[in-house]
N, C-alpha and C. Protein backbone atom coordinates (compact mmCIF):
# COMPACT_ATOMS: atom_id res chain seq x y z
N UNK A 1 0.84 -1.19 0.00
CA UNK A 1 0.00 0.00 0.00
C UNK A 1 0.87 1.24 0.00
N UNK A 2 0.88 1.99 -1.03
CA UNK A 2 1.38 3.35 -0.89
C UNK A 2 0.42 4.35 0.54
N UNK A 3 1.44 4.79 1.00
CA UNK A 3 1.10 5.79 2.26
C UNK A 3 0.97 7.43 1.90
N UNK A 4 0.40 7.89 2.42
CA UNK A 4 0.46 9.13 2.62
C UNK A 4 0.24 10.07 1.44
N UNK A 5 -0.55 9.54 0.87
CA UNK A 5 -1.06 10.33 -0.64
C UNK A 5 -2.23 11.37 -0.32
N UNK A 6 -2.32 12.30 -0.97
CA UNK A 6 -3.45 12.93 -0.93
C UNK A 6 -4.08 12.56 -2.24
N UNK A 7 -5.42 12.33 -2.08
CA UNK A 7 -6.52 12.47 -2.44
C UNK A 7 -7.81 13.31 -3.12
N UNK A 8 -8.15 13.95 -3.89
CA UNK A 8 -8.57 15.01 -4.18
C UNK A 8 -10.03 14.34 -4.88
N UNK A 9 -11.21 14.41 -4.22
CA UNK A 9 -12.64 14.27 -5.52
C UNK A 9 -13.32 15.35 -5.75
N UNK A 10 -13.75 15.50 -7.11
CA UNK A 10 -14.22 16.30 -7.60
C UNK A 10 -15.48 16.17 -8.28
N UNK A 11 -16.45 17.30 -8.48
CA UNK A 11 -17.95 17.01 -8.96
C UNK A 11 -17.82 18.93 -8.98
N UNK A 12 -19.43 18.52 -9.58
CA UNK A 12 -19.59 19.87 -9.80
C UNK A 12 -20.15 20.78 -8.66
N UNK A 13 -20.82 20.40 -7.68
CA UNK A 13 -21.31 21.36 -6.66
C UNK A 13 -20.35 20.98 -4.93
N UNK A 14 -19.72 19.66 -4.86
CA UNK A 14 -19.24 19.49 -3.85
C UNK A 14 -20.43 19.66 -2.76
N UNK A 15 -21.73 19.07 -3.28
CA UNK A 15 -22.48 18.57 -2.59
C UNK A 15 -23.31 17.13 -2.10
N UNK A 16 -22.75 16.20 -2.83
CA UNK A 16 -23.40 15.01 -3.05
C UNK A 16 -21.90 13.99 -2.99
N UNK A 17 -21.62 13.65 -4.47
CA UNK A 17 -20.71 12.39 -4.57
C UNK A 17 -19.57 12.80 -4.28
N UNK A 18 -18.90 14.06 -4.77
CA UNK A 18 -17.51 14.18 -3.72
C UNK A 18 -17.62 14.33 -2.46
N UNK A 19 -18.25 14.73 -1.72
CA UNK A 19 -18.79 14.74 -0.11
C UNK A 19 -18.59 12.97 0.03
N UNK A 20 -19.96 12.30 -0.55
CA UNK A 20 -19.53 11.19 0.02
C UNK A 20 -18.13 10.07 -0.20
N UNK A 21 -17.78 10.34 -1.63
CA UNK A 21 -16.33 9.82 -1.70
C UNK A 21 -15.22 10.11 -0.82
N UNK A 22 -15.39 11.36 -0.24
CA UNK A 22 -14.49 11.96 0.79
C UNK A 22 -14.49 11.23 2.02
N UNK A 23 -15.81 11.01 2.46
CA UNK A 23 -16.21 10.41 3.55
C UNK A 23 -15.70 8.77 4.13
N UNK A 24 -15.91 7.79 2.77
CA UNK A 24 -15.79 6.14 2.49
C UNK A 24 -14.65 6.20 2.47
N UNK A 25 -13.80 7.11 1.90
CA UNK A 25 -12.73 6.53 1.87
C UNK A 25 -11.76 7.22 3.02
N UNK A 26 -12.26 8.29 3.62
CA UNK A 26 -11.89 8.54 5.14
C UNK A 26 -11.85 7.37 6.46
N UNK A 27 -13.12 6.67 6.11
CA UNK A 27 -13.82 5.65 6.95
C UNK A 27 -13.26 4.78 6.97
N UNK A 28 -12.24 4.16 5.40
CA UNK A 28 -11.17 2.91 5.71
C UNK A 28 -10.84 2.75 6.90
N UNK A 29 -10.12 4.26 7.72
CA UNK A 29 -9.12 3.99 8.84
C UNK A 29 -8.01 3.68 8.67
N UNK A 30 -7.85 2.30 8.31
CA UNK A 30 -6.32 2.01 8.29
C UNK A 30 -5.77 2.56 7.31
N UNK A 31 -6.07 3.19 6.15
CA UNK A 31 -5.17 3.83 5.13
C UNK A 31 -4.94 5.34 5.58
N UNK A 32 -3.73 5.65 4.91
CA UNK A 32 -3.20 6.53 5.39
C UNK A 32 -3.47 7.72 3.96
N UNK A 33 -4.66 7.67 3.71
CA UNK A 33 -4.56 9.31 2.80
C UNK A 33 -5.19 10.23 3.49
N UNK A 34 -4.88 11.20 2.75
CA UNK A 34 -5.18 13.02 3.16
C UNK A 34 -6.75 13.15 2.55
N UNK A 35 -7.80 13.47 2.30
CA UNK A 35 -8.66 13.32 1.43
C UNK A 35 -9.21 14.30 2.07
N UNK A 36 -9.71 14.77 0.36
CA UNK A 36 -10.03 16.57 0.01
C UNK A 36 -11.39 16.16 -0.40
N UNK A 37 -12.34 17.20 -0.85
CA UNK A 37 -13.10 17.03 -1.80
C UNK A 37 -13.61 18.82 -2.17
N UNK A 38 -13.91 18.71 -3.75
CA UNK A 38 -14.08 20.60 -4.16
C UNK A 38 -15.19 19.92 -5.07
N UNK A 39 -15.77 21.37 -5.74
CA UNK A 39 -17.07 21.64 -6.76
C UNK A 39 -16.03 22.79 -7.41
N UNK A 40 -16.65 22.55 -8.73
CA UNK A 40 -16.59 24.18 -9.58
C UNK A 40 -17.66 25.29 -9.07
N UNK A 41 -18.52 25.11 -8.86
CA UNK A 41 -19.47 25.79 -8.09
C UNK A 41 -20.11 25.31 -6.96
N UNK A 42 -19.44 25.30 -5.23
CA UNK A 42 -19.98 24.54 -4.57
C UNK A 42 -21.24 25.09 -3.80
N UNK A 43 -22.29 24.27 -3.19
CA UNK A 43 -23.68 24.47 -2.88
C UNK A 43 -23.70 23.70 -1.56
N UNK A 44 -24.40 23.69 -0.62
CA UNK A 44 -24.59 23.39 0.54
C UNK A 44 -24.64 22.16 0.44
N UNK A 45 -24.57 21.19 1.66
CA UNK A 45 -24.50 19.62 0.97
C UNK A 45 -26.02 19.29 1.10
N UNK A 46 -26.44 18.32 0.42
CA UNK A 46 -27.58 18.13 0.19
C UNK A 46 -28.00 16.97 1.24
N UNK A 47 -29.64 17.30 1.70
CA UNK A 47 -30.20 16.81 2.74
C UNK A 47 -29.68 15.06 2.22
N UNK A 48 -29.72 14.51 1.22
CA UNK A 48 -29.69 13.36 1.05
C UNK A 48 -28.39 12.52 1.60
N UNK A 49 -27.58 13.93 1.05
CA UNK A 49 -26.24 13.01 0.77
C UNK A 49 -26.37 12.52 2.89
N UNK A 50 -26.33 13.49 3.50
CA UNK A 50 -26.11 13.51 5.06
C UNK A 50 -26.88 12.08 5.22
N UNK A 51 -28.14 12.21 4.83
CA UNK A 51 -29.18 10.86 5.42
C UNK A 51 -28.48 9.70 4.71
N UNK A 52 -28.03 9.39 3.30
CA UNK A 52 -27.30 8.69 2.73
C UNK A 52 -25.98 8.03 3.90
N UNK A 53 -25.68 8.59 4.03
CA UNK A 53 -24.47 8.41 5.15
C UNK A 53 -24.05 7.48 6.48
N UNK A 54 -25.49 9.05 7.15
CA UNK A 54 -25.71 8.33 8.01
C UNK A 54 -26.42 7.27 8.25
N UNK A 55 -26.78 6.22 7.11
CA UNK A 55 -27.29 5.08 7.28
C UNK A 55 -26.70 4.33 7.20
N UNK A 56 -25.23 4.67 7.05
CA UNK A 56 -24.14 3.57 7.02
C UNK A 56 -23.07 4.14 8.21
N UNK A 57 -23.80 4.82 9.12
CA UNK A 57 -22.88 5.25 10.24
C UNK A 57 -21.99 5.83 10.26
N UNK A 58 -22.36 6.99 9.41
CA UNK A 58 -21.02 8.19 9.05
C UNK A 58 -21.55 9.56 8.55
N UNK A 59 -21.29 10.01 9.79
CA UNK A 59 -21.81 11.26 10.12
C UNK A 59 -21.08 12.59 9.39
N UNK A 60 -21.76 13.16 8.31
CA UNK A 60 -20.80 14.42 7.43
C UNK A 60 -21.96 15.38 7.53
N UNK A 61 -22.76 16.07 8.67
CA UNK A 61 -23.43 16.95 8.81
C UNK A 61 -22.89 17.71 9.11
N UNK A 62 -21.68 17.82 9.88
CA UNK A 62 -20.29 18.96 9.82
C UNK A 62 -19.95 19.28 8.49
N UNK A 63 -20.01 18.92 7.69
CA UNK A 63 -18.61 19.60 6.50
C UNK A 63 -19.40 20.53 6.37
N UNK A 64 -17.94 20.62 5.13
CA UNK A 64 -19.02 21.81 4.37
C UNK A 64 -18.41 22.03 2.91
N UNK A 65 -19.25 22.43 1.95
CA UNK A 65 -18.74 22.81 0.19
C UNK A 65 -17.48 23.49 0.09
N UNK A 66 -16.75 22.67 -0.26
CA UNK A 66 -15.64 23.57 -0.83
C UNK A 66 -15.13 23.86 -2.64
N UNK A 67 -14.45 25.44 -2.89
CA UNK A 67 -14.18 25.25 -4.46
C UNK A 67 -12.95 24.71 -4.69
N UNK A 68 -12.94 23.92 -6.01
CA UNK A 68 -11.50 24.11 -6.56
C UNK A 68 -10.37 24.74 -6.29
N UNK A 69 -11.00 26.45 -6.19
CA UNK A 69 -9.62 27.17 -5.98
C UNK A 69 -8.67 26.60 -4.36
N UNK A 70 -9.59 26.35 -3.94
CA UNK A 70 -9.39 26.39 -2.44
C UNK A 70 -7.68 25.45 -2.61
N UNK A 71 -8.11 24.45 -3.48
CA UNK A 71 -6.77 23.18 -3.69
C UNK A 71 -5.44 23.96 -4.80
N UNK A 72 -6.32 24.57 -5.81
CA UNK A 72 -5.22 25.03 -6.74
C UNK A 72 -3.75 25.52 -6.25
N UNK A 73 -2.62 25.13 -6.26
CA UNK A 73 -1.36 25.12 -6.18
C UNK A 73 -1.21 25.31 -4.92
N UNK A 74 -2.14 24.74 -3.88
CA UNK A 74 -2.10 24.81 -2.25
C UNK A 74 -1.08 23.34 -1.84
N UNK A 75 -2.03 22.35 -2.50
CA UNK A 75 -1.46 20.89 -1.94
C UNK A 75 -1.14 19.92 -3.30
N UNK A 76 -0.13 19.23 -3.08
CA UNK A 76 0.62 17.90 -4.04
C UNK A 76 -0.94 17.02 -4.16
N UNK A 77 -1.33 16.77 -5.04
CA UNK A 77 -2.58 16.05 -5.53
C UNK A 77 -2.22 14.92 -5.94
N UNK A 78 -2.01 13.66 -5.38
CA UNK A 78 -1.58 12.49 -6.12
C UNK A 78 -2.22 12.19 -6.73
N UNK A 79 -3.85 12.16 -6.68
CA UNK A 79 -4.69 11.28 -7.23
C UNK A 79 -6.35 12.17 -6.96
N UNK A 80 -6.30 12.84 -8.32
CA UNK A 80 -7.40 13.72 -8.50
C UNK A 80 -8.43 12.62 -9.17
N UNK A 81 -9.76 12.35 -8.26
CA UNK A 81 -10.72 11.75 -9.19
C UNK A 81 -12.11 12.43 -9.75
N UNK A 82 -12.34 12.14 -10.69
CA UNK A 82 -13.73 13.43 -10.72
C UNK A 82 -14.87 11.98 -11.08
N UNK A 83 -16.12 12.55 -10.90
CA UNK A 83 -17.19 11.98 -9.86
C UNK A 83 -18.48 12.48 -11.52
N UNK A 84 -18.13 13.43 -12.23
CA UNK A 84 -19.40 13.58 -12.90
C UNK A 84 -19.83 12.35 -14.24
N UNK A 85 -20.86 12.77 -14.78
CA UNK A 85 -21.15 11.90 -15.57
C UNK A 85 -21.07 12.48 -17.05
N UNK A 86 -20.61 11.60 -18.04
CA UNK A 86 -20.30 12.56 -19.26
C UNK A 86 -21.27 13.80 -19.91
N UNK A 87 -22.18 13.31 -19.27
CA UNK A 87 -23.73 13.96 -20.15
C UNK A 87 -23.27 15.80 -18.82
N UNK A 88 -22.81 15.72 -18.26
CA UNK A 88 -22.44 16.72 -17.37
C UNK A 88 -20.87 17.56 -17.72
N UNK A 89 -21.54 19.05 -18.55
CA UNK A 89 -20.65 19.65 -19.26
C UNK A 89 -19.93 20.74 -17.89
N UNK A 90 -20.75 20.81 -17.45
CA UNK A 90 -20.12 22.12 -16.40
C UNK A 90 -19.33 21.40 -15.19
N UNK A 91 -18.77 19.75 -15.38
CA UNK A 91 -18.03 19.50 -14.04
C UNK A 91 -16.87 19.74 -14.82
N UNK A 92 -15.78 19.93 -13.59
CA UNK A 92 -14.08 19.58 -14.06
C UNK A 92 -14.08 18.44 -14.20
N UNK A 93 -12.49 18.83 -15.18
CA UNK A 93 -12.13 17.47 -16.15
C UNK A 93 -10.92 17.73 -16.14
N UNK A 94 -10.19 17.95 -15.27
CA UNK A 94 -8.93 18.40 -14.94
C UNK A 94 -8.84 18.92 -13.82
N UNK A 95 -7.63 18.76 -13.67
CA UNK A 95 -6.92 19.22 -12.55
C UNK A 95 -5.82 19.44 -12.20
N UNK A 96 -4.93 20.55 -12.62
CA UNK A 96 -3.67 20.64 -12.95
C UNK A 96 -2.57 20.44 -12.24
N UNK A 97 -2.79 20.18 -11.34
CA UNK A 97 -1.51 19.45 -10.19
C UNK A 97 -1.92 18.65 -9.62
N UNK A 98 -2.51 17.76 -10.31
CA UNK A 98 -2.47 16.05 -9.84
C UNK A 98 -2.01 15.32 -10.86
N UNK A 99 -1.09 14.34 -9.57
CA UNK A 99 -0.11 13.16 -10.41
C UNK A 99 -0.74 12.50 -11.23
N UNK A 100 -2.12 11.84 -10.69
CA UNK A 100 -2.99 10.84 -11.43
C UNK A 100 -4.36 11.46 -11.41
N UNK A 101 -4.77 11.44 -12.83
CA UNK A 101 -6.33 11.84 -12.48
C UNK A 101 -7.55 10.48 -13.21
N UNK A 102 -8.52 10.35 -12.49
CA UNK A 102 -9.20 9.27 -12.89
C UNK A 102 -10.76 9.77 -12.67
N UNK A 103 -11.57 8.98 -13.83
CA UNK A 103 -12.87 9.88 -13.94
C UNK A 103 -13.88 8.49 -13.73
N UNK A 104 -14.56 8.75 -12.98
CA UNK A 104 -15.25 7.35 -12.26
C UNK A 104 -16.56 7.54 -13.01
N UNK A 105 -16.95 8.61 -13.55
CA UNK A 105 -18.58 9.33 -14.14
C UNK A 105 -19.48 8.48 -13.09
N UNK A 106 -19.95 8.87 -12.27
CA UNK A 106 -21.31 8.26 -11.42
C UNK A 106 -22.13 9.32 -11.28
N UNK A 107 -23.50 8.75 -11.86
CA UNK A 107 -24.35 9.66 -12.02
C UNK A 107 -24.78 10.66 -10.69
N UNK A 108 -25.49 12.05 -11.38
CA UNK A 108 -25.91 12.46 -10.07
C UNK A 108 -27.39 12.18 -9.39
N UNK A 109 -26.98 12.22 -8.27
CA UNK A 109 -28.66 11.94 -7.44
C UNK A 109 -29.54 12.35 -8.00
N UNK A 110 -29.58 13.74 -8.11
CA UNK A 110 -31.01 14.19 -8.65
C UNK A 110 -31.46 13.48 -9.91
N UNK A 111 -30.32 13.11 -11.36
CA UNK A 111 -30.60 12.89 -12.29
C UNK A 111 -31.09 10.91 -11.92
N UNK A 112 -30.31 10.31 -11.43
CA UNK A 112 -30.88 9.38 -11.19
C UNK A 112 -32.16 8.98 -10.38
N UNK A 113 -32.80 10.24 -9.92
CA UNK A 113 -33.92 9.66 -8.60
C UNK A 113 -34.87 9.96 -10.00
N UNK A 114 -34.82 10.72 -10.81
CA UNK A 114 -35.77 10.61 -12.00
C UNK A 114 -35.77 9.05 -12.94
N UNK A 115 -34.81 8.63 -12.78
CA UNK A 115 -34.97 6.99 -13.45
C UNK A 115 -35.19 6.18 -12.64
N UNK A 116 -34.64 6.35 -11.09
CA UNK A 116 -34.97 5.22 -9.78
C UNK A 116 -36.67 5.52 -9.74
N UNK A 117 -37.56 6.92 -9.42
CA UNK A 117 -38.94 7.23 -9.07
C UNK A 117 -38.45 7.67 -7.43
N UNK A 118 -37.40 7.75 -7.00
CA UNK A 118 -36.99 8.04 -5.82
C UNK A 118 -35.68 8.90 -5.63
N UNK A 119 -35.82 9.58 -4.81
CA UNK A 119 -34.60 10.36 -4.35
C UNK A 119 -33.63 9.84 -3.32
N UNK A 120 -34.51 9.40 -2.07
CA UNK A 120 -33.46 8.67 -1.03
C UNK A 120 -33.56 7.07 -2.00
N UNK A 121 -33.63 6.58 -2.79
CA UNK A 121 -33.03 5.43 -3.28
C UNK A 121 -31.75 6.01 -4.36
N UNK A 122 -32.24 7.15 -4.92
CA UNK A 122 -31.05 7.68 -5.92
C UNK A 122 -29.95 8.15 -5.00
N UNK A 123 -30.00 8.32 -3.66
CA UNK A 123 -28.76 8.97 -3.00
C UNK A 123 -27.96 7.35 -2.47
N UNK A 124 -29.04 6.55 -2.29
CA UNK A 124 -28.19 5.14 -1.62
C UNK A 124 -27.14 4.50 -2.82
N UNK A 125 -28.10 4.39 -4.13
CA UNK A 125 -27.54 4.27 -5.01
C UNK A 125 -26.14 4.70 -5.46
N UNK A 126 -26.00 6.06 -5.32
CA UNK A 126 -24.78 6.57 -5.62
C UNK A 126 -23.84 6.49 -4.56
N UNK A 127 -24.08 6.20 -3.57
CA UNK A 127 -23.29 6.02 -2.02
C UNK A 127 -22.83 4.47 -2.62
N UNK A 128 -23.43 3.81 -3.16
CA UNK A 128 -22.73 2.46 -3.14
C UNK A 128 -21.87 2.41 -4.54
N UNK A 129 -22.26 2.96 -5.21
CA UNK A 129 -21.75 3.21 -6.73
C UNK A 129 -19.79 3.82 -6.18
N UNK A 130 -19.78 4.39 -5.31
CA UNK A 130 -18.45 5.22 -5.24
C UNK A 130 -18.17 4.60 -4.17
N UNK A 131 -18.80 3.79 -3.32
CA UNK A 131 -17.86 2.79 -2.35
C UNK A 131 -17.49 1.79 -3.20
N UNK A 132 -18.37 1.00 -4.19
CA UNK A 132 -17.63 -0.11 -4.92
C UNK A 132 -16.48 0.50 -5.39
N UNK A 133 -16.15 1.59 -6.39
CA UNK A 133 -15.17 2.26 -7.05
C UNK A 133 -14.13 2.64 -5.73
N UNK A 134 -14.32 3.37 -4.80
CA UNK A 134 -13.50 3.44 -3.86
C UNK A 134 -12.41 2.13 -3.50
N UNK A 135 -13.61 0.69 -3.20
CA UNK A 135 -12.68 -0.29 -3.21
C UNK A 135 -11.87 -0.91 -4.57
N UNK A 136 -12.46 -0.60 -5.16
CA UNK A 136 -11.65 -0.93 -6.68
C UNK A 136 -9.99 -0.11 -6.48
N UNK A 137 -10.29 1.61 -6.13
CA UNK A 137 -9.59 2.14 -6.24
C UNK A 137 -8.24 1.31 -5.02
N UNK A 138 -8.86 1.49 -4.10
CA UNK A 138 -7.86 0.64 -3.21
C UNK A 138 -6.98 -0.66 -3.38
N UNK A 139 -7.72 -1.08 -3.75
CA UNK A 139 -7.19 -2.39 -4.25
C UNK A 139 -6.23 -2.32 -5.03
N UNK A 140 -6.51 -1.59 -6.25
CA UNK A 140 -5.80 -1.38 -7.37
C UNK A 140 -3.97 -0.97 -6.60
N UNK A 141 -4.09 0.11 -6.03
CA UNK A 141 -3.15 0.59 -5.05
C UNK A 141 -2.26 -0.23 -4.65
N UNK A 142 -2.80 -1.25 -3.85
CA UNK A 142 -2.15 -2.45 -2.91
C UNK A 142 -1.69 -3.23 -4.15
N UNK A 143 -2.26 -3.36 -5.21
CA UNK A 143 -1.35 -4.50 -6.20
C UNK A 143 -0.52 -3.79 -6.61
N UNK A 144 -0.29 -2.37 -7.00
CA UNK A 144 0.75 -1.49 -7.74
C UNK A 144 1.65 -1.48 -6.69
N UNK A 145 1.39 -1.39 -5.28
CA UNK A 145 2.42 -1.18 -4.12
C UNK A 145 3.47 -2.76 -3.41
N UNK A 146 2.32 -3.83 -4.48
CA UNK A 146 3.28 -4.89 -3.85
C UNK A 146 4.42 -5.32 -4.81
């Protein structure tokens, strides 16, 4: 396992899937990353994402939205991932000081609770969508590190 990387996810409001990607992969514990999360335009976090969460016993009613700029040439970005879905023109698609950048596209809540007929099923949905990918991501890690 590589140690001590920072982490960076990205979406467009830094209210929903980078919030919770920030969160899962905080929650490992035993790994040792730094983990950020920004919006191009960030918005308060959304009632879902919190209830989303906390149904898996992880409480992010503290945070709060942060922008892009906030990271720009502040911190070493090993591993910038962005969170939007292609059909989504206004997220970043870059990130200019990260080592690795990787684009997971998972849809957003709102757009999916219109194909689920539900909203708290479209927020569980995407909570599990970026923990599977989270563990993918990990994994992946531990085989490059052995």
């Amino acid at each position: 396992m590589q140690h001590d990387q920072n982490v960076l996810f990205l979406c467009n409001h830094n209210s929903a899937r980078s919030q919770m990607a920030e969160a899962l992969l905080l929650a490992k514990g035993d790994l040792h990353f730094r983990v950020f999360s920004a919006g191009l335009d960030p918005r308060p976090l959304a009632v879902g994402t919190i209830r989303a969460m906390n149904e898996i016993g992880i409480d992010i009613s503290h945070k709060r939205s942060k922008s892009t700029k906030e990271f720009l040439g502040r911190e070493v970005i090993h591993h910038a991932i962005f969170l939007c879905s292609e059909s989504e023109t206004d997220c970043p698609r870059i990130f200019p000081f990260a080592t690795h950048s990787h684009q997971w596209r998972i849809p957003a809540p709102h757009a999916l609770a219109e194909e689920l007929g539900s909203e708290v099923e479209a927020f569980r949905e995407v909570r599990n969508l970026i923990d599977e990918k989270i563990r993918e991501f990990v994994a992946a890690l531990d085989t490059s590190a052995a």
